[in-house]
Protein backbone atom coordinates (compact mmCIF):
# COMPACT_ATOMS: atom_id res chain seq x y z
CA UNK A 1 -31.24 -51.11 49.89
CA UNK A 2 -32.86 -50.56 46.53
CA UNK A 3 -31.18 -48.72 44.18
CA UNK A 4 -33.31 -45.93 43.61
CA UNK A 5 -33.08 -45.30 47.52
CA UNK A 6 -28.74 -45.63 47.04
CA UNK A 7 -29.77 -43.07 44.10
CA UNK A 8 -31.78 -40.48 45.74
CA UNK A 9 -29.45 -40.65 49.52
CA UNK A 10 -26.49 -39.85 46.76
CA UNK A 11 -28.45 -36.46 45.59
CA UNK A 12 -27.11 -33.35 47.16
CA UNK A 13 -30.62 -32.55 48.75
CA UNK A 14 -32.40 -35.79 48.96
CA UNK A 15 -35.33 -34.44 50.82
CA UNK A 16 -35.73 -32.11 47.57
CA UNK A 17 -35.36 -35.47 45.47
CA UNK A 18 -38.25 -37.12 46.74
CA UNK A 19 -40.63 -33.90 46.95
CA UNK A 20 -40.32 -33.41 43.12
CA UNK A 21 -40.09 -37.14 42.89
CA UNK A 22 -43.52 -37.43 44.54
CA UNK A 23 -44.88 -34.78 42.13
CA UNK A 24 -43.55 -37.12 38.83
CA UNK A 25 -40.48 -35.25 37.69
CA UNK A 26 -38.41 -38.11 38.06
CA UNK A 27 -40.77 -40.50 35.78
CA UNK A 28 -43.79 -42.71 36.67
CA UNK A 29 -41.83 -45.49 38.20
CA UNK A 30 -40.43 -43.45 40.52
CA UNK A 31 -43.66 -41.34 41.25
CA UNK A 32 -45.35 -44.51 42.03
CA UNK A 33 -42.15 -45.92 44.19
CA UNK A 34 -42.39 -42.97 45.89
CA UNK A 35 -46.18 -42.09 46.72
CA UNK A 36 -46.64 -45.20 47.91
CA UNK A 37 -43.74 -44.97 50.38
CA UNK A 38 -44.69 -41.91 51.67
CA UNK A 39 -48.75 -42.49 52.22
CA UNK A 40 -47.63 -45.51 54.12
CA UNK A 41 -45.87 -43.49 56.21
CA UNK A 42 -48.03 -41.08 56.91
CA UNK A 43 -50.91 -43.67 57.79
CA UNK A 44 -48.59 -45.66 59.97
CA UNK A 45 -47.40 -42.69 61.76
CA UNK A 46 -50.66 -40.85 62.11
CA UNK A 47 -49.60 -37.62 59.76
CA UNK A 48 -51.57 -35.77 57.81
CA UNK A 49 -50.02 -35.92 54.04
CA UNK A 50 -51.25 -32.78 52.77
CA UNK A 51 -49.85 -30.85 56.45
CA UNK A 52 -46.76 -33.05 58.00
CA UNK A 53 -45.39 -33.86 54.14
CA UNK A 54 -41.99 -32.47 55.41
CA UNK A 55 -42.18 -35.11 58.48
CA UNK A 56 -43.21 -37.60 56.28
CA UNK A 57 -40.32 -36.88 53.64
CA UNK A 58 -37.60 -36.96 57.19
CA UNK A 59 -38.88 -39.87 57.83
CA UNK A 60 -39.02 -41.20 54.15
CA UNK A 61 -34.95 -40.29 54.42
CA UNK A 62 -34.63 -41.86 57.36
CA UNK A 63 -36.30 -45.44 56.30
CA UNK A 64 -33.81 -45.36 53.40
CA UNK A 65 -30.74 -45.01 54.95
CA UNK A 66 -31.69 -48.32 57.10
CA UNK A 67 -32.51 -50.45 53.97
C-alpha cells in the first residue's frame, strides 16, 4: 500500500478525500495520483465518470484497502 492510499483510508471520510482530491485541493501530485486511478476505473469497469463518479470513488476505496 502506498502511502498516500494509508493517508487518505486514515481520513474520517475518505470517499470525501478523494472527491476534492480529484478536483486538486490536495496538490498536483495527488490530483494526478488520483485522476488517473479513478479514469482507469471507470474504463475498466464500464462507468461513465461524469454519472457513476460515486461508484467509481467506492470502488477507488475499495482498491486501496487491498494494496
Amino acid at each position: 500500500m502506498t502511502r498516500l492510499y494509508e493517508y487518505i483510508l486514515a481520513q474520517d471520510d475518505p470517499f470525501e478525500f478523494i472527491y476534492d482530491g480529484i478536483r486538486g485541493h490536495h496538490g498536483e501530485e495527488t490530483e494526478k495520483t488520483l485522476t488517473e486511478m479513478y479514469y482507469d476505473i471507470a474504463v475498466d469497469c464500464g462507468l461513465h465518470p461524469d454519472d457513476d463518479f460515486e461508484k467509481i470513488i467506492e470502488r477507488m476505496v475499495g482498491q486501496m484497502e487491498v494494496a
